[in-house]
PDB file of N, CA and C in Angstrom:
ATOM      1  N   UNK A   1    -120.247 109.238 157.518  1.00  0.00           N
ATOM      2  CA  UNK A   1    -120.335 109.837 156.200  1.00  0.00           C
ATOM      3  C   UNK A   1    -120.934 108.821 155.218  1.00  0.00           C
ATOM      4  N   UNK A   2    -122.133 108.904 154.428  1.00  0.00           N
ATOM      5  CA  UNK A   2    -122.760 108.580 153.561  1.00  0.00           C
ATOM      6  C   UNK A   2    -121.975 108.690 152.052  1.00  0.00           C
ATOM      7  N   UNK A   3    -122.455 107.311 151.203  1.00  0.00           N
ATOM      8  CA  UNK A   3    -121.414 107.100 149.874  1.00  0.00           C
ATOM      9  C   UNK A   3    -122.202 108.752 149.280  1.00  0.00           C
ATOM     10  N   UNK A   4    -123.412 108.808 149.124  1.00  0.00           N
ATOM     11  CA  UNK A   4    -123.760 109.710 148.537  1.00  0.00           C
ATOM     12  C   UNK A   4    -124.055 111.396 148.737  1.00  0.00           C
ATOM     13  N   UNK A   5    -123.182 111.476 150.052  1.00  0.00           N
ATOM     14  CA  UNK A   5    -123.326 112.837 150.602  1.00  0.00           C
ATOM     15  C   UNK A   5    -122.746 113.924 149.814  1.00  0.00           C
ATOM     16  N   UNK A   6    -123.142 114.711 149.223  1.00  0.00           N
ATOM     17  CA  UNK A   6    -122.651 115.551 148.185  1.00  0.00           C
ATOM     18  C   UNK A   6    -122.907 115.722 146.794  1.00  0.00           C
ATOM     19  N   UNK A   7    -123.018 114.276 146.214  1.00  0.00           N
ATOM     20  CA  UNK A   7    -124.091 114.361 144.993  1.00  0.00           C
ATOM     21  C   UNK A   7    -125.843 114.104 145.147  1.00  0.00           C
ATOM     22  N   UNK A   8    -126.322 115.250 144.770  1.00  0.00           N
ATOM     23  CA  UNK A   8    -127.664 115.918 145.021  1.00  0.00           C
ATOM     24  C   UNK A   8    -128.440 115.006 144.237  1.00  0.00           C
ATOM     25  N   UNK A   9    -128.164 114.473 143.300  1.00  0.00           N
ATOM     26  CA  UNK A   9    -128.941 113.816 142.067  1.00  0.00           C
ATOM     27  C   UNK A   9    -128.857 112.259 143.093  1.00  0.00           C
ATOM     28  N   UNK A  10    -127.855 111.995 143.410  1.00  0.00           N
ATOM     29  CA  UNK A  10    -127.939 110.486 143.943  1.00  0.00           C
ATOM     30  C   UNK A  10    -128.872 110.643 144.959  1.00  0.00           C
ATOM     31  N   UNK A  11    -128.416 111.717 145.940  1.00  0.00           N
ATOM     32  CA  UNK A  11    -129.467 111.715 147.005  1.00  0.00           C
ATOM     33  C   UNK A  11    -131.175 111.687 146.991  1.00  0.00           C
ATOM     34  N   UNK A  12    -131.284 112.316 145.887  1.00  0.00           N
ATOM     35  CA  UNK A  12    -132.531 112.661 145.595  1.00  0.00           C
ATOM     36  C   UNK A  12    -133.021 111.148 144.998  1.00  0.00           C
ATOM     37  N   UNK A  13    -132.792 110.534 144.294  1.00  0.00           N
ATOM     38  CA  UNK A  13    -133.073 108.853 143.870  1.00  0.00           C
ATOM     39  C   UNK A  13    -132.979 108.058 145.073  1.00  0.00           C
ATOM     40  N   UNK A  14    -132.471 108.090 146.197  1.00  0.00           N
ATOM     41  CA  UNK A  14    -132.453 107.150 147.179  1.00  0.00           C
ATOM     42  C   UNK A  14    -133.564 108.239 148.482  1.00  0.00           C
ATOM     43  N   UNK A  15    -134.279 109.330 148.380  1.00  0.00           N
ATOM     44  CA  UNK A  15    -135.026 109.915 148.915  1.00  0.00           C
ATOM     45  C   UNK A  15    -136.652 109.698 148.560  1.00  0.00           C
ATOM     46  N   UNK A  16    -136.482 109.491 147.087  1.00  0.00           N
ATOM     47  CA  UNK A  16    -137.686 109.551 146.448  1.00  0.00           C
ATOM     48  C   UNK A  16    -138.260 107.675 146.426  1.00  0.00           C
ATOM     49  N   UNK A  17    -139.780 107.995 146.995  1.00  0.00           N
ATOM     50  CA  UNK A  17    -140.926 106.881 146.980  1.00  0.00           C
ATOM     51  C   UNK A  17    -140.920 106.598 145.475  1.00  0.00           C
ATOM     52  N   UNK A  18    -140.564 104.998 145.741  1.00  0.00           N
ATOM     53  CA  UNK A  18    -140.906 104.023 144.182  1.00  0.00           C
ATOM     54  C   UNK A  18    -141.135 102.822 144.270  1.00  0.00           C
ATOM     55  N   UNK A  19    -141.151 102.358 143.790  1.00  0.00           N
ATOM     56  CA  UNK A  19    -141.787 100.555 143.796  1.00  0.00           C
ATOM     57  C   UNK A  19    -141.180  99.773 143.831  1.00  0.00           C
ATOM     58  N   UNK A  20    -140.634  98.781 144.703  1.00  0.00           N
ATOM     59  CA  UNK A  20    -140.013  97.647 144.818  1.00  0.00           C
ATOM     60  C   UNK A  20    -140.423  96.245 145.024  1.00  0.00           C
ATOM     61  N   UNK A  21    -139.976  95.174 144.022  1.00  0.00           N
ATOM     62  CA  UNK A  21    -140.234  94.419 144.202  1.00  0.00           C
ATOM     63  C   UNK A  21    -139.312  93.427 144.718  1.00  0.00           C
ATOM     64  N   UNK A  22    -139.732  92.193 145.247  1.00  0.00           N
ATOM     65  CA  UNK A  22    -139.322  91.470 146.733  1.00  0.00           C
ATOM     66  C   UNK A  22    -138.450  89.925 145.789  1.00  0.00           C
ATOM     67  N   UNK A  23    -137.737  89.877 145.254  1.00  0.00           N
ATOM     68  CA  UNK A  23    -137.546  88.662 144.832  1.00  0.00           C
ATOM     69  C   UNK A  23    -136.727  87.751 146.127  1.00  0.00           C
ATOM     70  N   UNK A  24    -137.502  86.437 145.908  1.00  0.00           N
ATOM     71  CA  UNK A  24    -137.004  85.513 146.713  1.00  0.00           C
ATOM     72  C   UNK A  24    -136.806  84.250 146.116  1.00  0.00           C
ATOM     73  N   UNK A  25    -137.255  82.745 146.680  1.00  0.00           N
ATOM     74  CA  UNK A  25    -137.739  81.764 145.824  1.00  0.00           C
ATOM     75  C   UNK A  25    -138.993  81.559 145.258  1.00  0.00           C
ATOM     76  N   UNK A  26    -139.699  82.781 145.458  1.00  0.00           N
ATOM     77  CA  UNK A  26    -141.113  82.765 144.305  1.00  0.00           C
ATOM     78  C   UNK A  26    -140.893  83.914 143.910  1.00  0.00           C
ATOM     79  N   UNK A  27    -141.356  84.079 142.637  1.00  0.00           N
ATOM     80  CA  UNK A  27    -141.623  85.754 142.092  1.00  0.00           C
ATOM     81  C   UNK A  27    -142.720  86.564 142.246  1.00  0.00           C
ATOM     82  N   UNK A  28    -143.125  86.935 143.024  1.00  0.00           N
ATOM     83  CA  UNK A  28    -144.274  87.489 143.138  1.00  0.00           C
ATOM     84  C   UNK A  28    -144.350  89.144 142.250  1.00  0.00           C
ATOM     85  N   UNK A  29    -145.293  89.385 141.701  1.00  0.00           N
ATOM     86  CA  UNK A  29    -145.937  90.257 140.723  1.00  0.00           C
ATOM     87  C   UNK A  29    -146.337  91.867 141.600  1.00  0.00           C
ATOM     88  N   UNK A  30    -146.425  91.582 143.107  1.00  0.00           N
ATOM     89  CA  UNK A  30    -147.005  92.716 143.737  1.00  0.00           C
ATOM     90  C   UNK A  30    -145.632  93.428 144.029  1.00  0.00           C
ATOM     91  N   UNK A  31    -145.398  94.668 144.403  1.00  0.00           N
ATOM     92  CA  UNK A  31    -144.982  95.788 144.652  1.00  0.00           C
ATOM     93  C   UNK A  31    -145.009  96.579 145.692  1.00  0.00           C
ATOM     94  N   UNK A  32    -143.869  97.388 146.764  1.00  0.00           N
ATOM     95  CA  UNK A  32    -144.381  97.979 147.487  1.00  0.00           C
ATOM     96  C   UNK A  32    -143.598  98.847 147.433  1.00  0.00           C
ATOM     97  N   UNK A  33    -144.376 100.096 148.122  1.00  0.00           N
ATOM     98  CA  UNK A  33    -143.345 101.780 147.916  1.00  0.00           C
ATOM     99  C   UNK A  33    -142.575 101.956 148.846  1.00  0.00           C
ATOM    100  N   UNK A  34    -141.344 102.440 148.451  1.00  0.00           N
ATOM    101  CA  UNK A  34    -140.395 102.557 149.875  1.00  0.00           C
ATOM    102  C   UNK A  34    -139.543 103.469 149.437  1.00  0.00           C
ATOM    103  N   UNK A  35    -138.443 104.400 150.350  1.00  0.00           N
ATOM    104  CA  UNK A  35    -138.003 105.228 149.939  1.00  0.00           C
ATOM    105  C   UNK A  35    -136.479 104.093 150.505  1.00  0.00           C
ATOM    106  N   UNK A  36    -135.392 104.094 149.818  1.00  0.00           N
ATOM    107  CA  UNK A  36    -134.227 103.155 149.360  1.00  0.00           C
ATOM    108  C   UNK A  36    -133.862 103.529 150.826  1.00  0.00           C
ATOM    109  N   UNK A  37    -133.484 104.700 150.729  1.00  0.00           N
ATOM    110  CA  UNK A  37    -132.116 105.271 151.966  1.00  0.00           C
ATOM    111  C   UNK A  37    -132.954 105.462 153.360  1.00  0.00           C
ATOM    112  N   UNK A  38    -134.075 105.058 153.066  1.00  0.00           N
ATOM    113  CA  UNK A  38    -134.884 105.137 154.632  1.00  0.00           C
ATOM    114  C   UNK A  38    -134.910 103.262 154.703  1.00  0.00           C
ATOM    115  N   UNK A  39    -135.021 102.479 154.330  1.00  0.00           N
ATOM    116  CA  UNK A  39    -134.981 101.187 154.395  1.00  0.00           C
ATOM    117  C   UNK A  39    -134.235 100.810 154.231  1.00  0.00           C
ATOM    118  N   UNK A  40    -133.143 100.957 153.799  1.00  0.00           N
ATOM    119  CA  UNK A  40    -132.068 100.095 153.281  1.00  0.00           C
ATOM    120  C   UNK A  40    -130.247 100.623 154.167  1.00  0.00           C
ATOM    121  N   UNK A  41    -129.571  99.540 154.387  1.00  0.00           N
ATOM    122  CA  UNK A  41    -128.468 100.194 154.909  1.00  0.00           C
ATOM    123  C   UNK A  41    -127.329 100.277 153.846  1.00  0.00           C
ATOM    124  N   UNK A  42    -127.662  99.267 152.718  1.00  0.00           N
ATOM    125  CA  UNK A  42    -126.923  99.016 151.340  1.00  0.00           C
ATOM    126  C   UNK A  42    -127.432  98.982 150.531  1.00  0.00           C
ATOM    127  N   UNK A  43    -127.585  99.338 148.932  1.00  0.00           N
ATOM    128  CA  UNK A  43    -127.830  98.536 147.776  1.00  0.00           C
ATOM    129  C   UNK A  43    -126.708  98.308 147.235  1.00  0.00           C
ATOM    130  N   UNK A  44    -126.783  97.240 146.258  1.00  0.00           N
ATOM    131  CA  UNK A  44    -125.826  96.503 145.833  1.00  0.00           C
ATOM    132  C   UNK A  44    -126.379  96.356 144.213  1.00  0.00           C
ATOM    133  N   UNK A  45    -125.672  96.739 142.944  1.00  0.00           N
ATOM    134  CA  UNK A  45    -126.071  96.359 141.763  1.00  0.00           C
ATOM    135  C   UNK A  45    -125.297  95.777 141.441  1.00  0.00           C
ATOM    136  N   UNK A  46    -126.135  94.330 140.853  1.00  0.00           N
ATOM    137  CA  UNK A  46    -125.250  93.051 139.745  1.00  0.00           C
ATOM    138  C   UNK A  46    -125.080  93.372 138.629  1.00  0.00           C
ATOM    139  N   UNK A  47    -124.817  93.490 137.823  1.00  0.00           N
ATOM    140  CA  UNK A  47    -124.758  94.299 136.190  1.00  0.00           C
ATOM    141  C   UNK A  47    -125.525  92.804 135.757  1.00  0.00           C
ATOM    142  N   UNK A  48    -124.925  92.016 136.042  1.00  0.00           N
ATOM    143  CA  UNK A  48    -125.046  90.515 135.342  1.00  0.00           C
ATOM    144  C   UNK A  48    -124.668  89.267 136.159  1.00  0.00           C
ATOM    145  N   UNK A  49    -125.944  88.485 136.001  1.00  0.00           N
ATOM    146  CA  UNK A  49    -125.759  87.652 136.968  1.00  0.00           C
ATOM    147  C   UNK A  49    -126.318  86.074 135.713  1.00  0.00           C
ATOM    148  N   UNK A  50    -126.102  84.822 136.612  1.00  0.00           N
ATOM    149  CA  UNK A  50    -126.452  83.559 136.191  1.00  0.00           C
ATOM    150  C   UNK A  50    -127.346  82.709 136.958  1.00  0.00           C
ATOM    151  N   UNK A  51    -128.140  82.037 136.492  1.00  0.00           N
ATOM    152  CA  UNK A  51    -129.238  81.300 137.357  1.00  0.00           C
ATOM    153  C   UNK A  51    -128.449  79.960 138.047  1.00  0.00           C
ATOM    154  N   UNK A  52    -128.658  79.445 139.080  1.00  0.00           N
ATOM    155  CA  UNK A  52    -128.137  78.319 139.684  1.00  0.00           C
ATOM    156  C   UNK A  52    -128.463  77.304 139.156  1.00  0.00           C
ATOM    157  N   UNK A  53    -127.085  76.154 139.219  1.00  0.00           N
ATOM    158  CA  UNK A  53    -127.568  74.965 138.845  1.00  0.00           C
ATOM    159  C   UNK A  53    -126.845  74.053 139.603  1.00  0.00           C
ATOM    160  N   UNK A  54    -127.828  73.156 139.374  1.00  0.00           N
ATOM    161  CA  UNK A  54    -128.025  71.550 140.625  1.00  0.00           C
ATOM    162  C   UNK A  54    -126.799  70.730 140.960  1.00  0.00           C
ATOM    163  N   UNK A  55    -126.635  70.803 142.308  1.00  0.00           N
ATOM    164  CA  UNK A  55    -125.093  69.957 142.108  1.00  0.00           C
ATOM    165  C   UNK A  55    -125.206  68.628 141.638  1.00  0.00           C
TER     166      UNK A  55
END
């Protein structure tokens, strides 16, 4: 059973082709289309996060 099985609106946002970008240790500017729930086995949202610093 899927978190989103039953709400139609969620399903439909993790169905639908959009643009993602790849952050790693470079930022790159390019983009690629993917549909979430066909690639992905999780997403995860940070509301708010902090940049690392040096031990």
């Amino acid at each position: 059973m899927s978190a989103i099985d039953g709400n139609a609106e969620l399903k439909a946002l993790f169905d639908k082709l959009m643009k993602v970008y790849f952050i790693g240790s470079t930022m790159e500017k390019t983009t690629v289309e993917q549909r979430l729930g066909a690639e992905y086995d999780a997403v995860v949202f940070l509301e708010k996060t902090t940049g690392t610093k040096p031990n």
